[in-house]
C-alpha atoms as a PDB file:
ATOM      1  CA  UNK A   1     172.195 181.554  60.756  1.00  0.00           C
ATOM      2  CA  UNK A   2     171.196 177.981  61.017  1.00  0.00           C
ATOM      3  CA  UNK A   3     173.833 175.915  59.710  1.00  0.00           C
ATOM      4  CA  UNK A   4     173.424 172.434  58.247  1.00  0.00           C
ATOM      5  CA  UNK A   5     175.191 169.579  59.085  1.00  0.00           C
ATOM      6  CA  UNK A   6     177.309 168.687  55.694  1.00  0.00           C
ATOM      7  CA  UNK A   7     177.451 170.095  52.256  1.00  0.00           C
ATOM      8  CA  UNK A   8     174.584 169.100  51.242  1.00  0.00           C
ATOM      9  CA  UNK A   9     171.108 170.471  49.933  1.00  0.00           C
ATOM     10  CA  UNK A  10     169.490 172.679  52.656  1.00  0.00           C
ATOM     11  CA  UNK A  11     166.805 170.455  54.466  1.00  0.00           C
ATOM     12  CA  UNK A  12     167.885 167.514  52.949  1.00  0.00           C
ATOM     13  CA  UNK A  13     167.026 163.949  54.629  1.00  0.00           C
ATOM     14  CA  UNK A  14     170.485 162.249  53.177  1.00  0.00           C
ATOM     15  CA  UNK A  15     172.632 163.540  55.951  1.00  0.00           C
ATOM     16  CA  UNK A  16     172.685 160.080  57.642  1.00  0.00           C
ATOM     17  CA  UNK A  17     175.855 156.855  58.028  1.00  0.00           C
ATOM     18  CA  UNK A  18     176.557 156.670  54.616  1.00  0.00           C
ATOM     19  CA  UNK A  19     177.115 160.010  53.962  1.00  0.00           C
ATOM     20  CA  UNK A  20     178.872 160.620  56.917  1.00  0.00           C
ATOM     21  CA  UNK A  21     180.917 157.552  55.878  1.00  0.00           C
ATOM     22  CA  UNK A  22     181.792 159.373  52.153  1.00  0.00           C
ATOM     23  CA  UNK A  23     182.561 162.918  54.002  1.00  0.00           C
ATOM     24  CA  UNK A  24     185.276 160.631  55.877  1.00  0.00           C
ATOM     25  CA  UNK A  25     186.363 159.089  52.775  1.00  0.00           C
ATOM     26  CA  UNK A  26     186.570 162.509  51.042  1.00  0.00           C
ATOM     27  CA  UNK A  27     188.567 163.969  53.923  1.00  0.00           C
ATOM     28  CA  UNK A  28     191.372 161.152  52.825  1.00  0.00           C
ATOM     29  CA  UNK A  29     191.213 161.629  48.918  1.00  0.00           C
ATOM     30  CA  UNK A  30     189.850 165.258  48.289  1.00  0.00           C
ATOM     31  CA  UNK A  31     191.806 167.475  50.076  1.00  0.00           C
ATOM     32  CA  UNK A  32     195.824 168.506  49.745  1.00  0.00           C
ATOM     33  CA  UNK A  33     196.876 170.579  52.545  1.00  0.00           C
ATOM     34  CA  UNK A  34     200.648 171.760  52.165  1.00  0.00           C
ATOM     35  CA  UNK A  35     203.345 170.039  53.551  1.00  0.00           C
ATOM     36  CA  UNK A  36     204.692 171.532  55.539  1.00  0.00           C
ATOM     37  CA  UNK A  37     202.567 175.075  55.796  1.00  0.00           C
ATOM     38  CA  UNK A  38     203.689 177.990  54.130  1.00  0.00           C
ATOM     39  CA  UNK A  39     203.860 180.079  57.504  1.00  0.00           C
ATOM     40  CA  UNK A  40     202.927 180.396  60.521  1.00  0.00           C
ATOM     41  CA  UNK A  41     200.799 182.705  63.235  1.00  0.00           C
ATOM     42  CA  UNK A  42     203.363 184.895  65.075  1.00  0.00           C
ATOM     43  CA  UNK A  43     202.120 188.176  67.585  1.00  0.00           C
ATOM     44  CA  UNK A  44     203.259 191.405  67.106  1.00  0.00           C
ATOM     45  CA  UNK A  45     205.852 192.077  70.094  1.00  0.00           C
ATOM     46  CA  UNK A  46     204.077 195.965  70.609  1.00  0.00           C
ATOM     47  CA  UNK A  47     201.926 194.190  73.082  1.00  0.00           C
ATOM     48  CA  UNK A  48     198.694 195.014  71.655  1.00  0.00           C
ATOM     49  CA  UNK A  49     198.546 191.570  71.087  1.00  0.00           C
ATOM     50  CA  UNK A  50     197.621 191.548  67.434  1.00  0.00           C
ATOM     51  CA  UNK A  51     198.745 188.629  64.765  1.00  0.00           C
ATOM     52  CA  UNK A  52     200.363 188.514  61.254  1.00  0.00           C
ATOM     53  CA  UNK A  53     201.020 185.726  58.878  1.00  0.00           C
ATOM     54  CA  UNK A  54     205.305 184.907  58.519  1.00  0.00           C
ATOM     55  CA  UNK A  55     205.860 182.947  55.761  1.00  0.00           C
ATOM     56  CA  UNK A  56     208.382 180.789  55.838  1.00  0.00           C
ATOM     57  CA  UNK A  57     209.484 180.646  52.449  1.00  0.00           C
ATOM     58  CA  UNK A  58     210.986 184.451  51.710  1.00  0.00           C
ATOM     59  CA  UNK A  59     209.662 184.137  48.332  1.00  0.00           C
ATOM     60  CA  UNK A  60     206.161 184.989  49.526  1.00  0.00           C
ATOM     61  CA  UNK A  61     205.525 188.701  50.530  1.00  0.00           C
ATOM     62  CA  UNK A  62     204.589 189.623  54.085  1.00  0.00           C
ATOM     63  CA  UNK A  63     201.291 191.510  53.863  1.00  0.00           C
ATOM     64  CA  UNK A  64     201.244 193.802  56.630  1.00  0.00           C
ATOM     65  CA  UNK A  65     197.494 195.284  55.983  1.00  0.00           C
ATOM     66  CA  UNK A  66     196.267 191.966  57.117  1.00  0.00           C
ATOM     67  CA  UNK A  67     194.293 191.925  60.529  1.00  0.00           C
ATOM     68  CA  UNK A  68     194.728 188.930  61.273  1.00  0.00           C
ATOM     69  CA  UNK A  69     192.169 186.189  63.740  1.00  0.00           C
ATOM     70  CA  UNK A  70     191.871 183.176  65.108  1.00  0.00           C
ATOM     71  CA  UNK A  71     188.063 181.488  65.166  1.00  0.00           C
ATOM     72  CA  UNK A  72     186.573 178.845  66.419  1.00  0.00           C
ATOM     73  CA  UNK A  73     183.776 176.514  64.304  1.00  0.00           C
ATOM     74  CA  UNK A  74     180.914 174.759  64.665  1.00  0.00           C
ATOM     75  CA  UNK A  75     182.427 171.580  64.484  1.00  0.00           C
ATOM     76  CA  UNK A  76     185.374 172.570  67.396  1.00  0.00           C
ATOM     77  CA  UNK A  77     188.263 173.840  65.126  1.00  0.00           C
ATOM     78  CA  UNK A  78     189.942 176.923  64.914  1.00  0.00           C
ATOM     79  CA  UNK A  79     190.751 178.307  62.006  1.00  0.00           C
ATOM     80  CA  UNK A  80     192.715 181.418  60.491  1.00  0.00           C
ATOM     81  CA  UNK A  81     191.394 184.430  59.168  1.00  0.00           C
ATOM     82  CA  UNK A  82     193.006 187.207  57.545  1.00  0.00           C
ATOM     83  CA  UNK A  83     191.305 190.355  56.612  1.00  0.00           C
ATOM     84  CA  UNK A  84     192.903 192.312  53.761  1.00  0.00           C
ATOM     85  CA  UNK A  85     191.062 196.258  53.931  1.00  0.00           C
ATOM     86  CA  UNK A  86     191.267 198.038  50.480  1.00  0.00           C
ATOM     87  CA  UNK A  87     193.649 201.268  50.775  1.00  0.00           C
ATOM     88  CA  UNK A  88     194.056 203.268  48.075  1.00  0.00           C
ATOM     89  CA  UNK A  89     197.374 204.738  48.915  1.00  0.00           C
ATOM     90  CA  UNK A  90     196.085 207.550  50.268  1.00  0.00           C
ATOM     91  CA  UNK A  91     193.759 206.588  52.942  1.00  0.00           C
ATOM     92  CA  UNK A  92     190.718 208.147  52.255  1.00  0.00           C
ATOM     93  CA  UNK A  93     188.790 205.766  50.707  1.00  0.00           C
ATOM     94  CA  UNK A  94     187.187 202.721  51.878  1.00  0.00           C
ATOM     95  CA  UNK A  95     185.701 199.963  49.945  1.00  0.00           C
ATOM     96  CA  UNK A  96     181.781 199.057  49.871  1.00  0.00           C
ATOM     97  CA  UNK A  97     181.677 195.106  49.113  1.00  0.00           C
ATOM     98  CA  UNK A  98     184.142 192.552  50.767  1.00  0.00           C
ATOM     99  CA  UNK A  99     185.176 189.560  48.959  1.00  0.00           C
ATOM    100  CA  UNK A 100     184.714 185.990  51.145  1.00  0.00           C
ATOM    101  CA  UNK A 101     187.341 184.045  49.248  1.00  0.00           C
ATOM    102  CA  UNK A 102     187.296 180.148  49.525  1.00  0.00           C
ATOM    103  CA  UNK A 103     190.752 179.058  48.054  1.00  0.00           C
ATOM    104  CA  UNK A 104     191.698 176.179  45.969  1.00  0.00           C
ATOM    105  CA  UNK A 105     193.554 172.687  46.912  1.00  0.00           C
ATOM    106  CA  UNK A 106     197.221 172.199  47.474  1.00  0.00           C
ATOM    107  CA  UNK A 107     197.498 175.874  48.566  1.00  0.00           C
ATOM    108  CA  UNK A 108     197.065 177.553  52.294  1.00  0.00           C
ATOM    109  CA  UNK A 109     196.963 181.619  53.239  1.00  0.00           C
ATOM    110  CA  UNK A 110     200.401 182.495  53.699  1.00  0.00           C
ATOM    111  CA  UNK A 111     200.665 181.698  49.721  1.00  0.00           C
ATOM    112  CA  UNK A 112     197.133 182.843  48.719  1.00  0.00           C
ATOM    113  CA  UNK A 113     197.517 186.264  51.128  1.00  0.00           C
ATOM    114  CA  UNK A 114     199.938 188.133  48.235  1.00  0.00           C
ATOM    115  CA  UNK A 115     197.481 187.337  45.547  1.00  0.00           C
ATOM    116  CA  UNK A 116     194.171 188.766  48.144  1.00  0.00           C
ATOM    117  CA  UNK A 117     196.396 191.886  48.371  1.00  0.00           C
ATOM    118  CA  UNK A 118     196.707 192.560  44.642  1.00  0.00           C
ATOM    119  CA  UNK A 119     192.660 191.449  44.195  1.00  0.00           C
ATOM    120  CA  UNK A 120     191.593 193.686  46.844  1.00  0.00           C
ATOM    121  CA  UNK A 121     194.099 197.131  44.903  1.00  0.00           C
ATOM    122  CA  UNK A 122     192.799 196.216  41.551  1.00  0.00           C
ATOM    123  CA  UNK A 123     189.064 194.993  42.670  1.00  0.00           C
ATOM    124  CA  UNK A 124     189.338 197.801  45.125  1.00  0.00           C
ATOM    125  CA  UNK A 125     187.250 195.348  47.595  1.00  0.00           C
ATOM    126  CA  UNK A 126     188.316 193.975  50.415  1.00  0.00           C
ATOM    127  CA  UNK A 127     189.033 190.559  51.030  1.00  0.00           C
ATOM    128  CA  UNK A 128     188.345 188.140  53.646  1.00  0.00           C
ATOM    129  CA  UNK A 129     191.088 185.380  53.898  1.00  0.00           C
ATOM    130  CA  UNK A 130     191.321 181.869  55.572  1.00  0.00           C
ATOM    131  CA  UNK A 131     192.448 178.417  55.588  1.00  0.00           C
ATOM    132  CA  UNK A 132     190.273 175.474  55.986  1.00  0.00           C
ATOM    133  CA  UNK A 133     190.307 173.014  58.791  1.00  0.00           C
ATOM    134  CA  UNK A 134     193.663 170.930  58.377  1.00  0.00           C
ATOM    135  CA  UNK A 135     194.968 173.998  56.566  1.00  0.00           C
ATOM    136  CA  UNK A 136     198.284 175.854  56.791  1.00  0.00           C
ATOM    137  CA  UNK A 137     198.048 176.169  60.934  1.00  0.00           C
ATOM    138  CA  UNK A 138     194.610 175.367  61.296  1.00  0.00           C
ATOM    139  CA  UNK A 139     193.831 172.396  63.533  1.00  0.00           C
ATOM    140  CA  UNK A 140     191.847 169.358  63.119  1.00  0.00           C
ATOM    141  CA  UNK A 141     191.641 167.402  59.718  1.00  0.00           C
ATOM    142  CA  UNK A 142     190.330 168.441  56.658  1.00  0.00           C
ATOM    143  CA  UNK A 143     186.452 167.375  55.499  1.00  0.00           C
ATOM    144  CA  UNK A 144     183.616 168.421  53.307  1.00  0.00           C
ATOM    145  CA  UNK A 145     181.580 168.965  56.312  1.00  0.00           C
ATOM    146  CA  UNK A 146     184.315 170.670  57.765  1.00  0.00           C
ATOM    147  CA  UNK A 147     184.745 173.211  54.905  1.00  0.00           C
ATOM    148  CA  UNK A 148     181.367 174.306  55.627  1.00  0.00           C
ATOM    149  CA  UNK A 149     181.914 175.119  59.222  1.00  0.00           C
ATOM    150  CA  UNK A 150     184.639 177.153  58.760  1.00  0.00           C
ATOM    151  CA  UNK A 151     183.446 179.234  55.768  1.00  0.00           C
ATOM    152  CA  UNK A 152     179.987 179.830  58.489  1.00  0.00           C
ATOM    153  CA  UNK A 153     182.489 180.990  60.695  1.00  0.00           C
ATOM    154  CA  UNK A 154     184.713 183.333  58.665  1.00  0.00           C
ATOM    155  CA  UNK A 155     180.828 184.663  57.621  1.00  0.00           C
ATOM    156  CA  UNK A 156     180.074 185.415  61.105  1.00  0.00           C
ATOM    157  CA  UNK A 157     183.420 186.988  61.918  1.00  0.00           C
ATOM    158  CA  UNK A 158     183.098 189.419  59.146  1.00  0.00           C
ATOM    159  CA  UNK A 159     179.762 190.629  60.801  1.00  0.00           C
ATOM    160  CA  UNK A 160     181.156 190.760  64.534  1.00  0.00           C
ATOM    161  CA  UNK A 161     184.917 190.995  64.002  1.00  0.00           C
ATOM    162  CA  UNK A 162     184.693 193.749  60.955  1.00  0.00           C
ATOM    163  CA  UNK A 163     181.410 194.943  60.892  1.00  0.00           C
ATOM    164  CA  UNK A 164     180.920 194.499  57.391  1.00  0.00           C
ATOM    165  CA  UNK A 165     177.457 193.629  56.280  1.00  0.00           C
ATOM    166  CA  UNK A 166     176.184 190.393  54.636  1.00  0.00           C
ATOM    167  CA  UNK A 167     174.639 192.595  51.461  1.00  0.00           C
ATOM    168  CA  UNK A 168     177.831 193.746  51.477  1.00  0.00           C
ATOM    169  CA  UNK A 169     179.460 190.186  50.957  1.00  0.00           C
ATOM    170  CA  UNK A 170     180.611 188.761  47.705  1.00  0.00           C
ATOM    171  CA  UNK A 171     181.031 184.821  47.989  1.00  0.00           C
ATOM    172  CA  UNK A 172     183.617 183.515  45.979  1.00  0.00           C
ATOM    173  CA  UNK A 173     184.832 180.141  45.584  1.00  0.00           C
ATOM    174  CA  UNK A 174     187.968 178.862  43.645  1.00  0.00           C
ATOM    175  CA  UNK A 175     187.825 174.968  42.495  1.00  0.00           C
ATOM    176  CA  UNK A 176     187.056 173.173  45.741  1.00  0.00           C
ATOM    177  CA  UNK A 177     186.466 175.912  47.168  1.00  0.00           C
ATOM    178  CA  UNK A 178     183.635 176.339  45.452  1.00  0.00           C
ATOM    179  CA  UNK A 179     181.814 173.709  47.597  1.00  0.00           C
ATOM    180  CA  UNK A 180     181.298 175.369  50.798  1.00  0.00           C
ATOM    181  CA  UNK A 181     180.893 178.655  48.792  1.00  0.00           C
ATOM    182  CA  UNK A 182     177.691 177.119  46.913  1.00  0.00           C
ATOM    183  CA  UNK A 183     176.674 175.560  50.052  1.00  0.00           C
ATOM    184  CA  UNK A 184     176.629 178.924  52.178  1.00  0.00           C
ATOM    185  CA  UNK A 185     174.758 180.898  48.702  1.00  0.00           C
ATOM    186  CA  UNK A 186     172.381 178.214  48.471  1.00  0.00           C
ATOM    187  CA  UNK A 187     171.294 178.770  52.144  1.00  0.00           C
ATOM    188  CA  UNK A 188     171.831 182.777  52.437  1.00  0.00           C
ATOM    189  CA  UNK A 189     169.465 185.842  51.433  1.00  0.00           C
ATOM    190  CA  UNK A 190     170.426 189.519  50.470  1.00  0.00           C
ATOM    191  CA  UNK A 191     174.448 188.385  49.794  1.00  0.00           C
ATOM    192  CA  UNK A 192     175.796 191.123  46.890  1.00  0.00           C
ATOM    193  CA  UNK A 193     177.141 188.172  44.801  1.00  0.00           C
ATOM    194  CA  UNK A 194     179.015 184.963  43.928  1.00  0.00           C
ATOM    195  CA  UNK A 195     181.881 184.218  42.025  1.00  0.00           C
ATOM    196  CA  UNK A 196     182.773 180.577  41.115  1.00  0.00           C
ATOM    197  CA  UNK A 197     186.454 180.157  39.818  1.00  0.00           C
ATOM    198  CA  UNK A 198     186.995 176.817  38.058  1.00  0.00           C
ATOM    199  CA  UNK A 199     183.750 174.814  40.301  1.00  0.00           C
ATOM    200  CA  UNK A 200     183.127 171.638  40.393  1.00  0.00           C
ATOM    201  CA  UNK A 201     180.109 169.846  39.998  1.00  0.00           C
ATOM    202  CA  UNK A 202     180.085 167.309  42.453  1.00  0.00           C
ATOM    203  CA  UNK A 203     183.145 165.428  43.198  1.00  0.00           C
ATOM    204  CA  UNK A 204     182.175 162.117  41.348  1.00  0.00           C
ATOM    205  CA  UNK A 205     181.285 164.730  38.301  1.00  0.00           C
ATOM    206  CA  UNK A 206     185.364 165.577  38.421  1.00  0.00           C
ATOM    207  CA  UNK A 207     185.382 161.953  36.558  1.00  0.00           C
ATOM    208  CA  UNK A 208     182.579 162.164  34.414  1.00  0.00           C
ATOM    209  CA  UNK A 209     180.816 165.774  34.158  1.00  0.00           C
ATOM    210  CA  UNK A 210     178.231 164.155  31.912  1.00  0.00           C
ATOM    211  CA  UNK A 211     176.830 161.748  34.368  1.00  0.00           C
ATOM    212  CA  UNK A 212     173.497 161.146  34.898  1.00  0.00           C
ATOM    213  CA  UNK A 213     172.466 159.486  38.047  1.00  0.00           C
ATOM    214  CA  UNK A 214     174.663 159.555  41.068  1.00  0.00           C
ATOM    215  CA  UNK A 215     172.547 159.072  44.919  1.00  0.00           C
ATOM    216  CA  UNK A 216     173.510 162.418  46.726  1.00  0.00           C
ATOM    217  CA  UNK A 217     174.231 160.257  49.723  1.00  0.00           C
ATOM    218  CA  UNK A 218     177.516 158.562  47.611  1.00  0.00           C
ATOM    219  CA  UNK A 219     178.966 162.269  46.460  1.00  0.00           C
ATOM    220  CA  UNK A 220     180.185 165.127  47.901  1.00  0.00           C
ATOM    221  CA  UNK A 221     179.889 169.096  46.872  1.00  0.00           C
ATOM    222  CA  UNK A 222     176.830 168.652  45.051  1.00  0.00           C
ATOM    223  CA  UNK A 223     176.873 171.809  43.736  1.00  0.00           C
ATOM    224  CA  UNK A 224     174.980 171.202  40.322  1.00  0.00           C
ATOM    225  CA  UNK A 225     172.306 170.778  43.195  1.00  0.00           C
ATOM    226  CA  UNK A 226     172.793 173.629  45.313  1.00  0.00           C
ATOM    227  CA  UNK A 227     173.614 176.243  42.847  1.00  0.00           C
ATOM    228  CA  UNK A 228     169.679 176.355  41.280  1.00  0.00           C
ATOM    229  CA  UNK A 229     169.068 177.698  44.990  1.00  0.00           C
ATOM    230  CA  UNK A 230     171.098 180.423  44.963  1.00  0.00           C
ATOM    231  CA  UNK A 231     168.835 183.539  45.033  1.00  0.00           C
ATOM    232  CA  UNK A 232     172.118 185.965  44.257  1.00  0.00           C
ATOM    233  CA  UNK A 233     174.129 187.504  40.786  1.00  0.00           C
ATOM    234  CA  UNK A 234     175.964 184.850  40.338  1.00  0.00           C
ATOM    235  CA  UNK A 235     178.864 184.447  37.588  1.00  0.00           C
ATOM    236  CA  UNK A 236     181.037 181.481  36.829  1.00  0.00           C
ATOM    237  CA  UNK A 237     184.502 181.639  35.313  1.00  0.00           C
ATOM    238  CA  UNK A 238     186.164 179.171  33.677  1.00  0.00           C
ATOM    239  CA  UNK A 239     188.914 178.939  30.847  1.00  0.00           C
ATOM    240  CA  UNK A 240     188.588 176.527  28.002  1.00  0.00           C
ATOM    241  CA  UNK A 241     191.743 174.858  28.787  1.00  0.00           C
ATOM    242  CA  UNK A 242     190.746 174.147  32.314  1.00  0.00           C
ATOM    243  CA  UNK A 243     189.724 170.271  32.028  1.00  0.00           C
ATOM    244  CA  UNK A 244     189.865 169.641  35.874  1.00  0.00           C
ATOM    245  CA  UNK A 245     186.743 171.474  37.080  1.00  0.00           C
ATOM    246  CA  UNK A 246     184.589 173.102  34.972  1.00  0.00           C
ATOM    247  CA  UNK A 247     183.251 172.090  32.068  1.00  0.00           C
ATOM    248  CA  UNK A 248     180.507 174.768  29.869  1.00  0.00           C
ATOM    249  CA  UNK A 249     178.061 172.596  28.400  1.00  0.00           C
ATOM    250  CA  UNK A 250     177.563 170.447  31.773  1.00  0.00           C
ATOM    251  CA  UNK A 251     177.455 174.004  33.811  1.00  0.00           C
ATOM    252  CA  UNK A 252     174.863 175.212  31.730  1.00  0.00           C
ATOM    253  CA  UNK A 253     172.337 172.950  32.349  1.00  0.00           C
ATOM    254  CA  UNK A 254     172.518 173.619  35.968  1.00  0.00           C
ATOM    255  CA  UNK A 255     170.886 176.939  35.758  1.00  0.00           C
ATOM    256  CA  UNK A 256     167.215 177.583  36.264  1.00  0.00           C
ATOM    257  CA  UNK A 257     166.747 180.184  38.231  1.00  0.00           C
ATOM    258  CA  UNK A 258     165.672 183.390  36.812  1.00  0.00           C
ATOM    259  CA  UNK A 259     167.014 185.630  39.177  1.00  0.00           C
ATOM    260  CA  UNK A 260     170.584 183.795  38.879  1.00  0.00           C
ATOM    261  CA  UNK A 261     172.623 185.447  35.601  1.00  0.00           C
ATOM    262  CA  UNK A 262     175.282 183.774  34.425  1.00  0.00           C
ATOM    263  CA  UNK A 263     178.497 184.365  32.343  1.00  0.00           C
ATOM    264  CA  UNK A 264     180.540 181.728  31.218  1.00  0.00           C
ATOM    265  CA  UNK A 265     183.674 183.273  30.105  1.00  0.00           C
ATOM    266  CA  UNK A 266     184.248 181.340  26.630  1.00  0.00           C
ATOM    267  CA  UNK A 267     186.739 184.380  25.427  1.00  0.00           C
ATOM    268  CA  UNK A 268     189.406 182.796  27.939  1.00  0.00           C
ATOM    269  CA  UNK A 269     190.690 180.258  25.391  1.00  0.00           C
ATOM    270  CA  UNK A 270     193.635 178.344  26.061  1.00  0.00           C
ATOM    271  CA  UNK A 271     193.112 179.911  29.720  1.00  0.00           C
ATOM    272  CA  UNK A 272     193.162 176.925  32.859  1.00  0.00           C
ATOM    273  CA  UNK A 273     192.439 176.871  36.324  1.00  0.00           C
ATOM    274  CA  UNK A 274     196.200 178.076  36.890  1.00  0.00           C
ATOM    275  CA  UNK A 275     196.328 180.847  34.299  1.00  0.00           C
ATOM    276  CA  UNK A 276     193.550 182.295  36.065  1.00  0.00           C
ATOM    277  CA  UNK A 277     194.677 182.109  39.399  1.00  0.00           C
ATOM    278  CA  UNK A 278     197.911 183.260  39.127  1.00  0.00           C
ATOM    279  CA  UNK A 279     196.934 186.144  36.743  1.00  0.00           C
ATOM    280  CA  UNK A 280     198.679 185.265  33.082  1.00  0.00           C
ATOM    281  CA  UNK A 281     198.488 188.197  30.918  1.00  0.00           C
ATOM    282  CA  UNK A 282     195.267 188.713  28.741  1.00  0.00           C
ATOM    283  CA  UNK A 283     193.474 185.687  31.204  1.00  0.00           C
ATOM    284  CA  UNK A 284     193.792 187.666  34.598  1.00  0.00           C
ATOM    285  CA  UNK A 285     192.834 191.494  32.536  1.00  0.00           C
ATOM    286  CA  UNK A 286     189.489 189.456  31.491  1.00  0.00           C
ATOM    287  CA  UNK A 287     189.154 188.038  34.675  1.00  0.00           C
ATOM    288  CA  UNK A 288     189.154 190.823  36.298  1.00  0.00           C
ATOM    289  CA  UNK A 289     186.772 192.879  34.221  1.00  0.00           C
ATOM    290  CA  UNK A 290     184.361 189.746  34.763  1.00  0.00           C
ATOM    291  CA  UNK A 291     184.108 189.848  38.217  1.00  0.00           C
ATOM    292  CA  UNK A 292     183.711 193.787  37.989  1.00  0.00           C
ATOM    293  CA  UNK A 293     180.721 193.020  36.020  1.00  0.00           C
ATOM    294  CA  UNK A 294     179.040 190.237  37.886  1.00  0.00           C
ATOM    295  CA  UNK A 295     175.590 191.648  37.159  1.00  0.00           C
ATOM    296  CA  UNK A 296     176.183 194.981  38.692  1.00  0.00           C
ATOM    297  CA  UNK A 297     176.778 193.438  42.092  1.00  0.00           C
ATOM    298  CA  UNK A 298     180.253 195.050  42.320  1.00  0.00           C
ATOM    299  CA  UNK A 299     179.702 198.890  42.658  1.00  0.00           C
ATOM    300  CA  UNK A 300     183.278 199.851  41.210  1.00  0.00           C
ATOM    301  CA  UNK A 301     183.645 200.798  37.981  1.00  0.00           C
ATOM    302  CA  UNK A 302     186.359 198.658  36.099  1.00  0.00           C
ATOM    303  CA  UNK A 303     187.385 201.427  33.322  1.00  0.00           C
ATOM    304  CA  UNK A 304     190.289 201.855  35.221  1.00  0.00           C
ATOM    305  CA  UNK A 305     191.399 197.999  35.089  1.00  0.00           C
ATOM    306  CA  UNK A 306     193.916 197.887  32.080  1.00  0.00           C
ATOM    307  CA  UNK A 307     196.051 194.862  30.658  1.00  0.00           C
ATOM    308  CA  UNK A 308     198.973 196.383  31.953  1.00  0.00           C
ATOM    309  CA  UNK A 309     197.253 196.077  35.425  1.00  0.00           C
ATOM    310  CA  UNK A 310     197.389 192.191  35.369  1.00  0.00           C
ATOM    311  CA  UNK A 311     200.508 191.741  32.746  1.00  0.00           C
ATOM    312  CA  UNK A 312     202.442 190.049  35.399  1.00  0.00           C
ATOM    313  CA  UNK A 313     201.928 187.591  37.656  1.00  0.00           C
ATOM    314  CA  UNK A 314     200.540 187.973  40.884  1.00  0.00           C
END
């Protein structure tokens, strides 16, 4: 794949000082890495030579499935990746589509790996896993171009690392995570689907949603760009109590592609970003049964996903 430099539009001729100049602005402002990192990269002492994620704090579970990988970027990083394989309890079946999460701010993998465990039972999916450069014990420092480097790489490792497929890949991207995950769709053919979780606009749209005019070269994650190039079932979740990211009226005028269907999920009122994410009650059982139903792109039938199934917190 031929990755661009930056998240911005494929091809685009405003990849030049200035914008190089916001992306190291950005890298100050926009990003919240946890300090210090939830855990760290240990070997397993069997001598096979294989990794896990500790977490530090004992509150967060150890999730042994994991297979877990170092990688290195475009831009000279290396990064973490943690591959969660759906098992359903008995070992005989595997899962078609895997799930190329992009995680929120303030949070890294060791705290985000419990939650990709529970997705990938109830989903039955698997999930792909990482941190972004600056992240939990990723080097380097943290940058919208950055993001995009690493989220090419984690694409690539699912392909030579875990043979999994790129029709088989579900994109999904939680708040700014969303920005390299619209970035990669925008640029990619044949993906199953995409799943944006609380998305942003642009980063100056954060501010004012409702903008009109802002030069490309002054923002960063111009999604309301890239998303009319996505060429992919594509649904976009947000809760009407969520007044950090998404906003319905400004996300629907984004939308003109025909082949892109979208489902703004209104029904979550009084659902935000963090009801969502950490899987309150009725918000997580209709959150699930959307992303089940992102436009037939996910194969598995959701019947058996009850509220009972997401009454507690992940």
């Amino acid at each position: 794949m031929a990755v661009q430099r930056g998240c911005w539009p494929p091809n685009s001729r405003m990849v030049n000082p200035w914008t190089r100049m916001v992306d190291g602005i950005a890298s100050k402002l926009a990003f919240f890495p946890p300090q210090p990192a939830s855990y760290t990269v240990e070997e397993h002492k069997d001598g096979t030579g294989q990794l896990y994620i500790k977490p530090v704090d004992r509150s967060y579970q150890r999730v042994t499935s994991a297979r877990v990988h170092w990688l290195q970027t475009s831009q000279g990083n290396r990064i973490i990746s943690a591959f969660v394989p759906y098992a359903d309890g008995r070992g005989s079946a595997r899962a078609k589509l895997t799930v190329l999460y992009s995680h929120g701010n303030a949070v890294d993998l060791g705290q985000m790996l419990p939650v990709y465990k529970d997705l990938s039972r109830l989903l039955r999916v698997n999930i792909m896993g990482y941190d972004y450069t600056g992240y939990g014990a990723c080097s380097g420092i943290p940058s919208v171009t950055a993001t995009c480097s690493d989220i090419s790489a984690v694409l690539e490792a699912l392909e030579t690392i875990h043979g999994v497929k790129r029709r088989d890949v579900v994109l999904y991207g939680q708040s700014v995570g969303s920005g390299p995950t619209v970035w990669l769709a925008a640029q990619q053919q044949g993906i199953a689907g995409v799943v944006l979780h609380s998305p942003l606009l642009s980063g100056v749209r954060v501010f004012n949603p409702n903008i009109r005019y802002w030069p490309s070269w002054a923002d960063i994650y111009p999604n309301h760009l890239l998303v009319r190039k996505i060429n992919a079932p594509l649904l976009v979740m947000h809760g009407t109590a969520d007044e950090v990211s998404s906003r319905a009226a400004a996300w629907q005028k984004q939308f003109r592609c025909s082949r892109t269907a979208v489902l703004h999920l209104r029904a979550l009122v009084g659902c935000g970003l963090h009801s969502l994410a950490l899987g309150l009650g009725r918000c997580m059982h209709l959150y699930l049964v959307a992303i089940c139903n992102v436009c037939g792109c996910l194969s598995t039938p959701w019947s058996h996903l009850t509220p009972g199934d997401a009454g507690s917190p992940m």
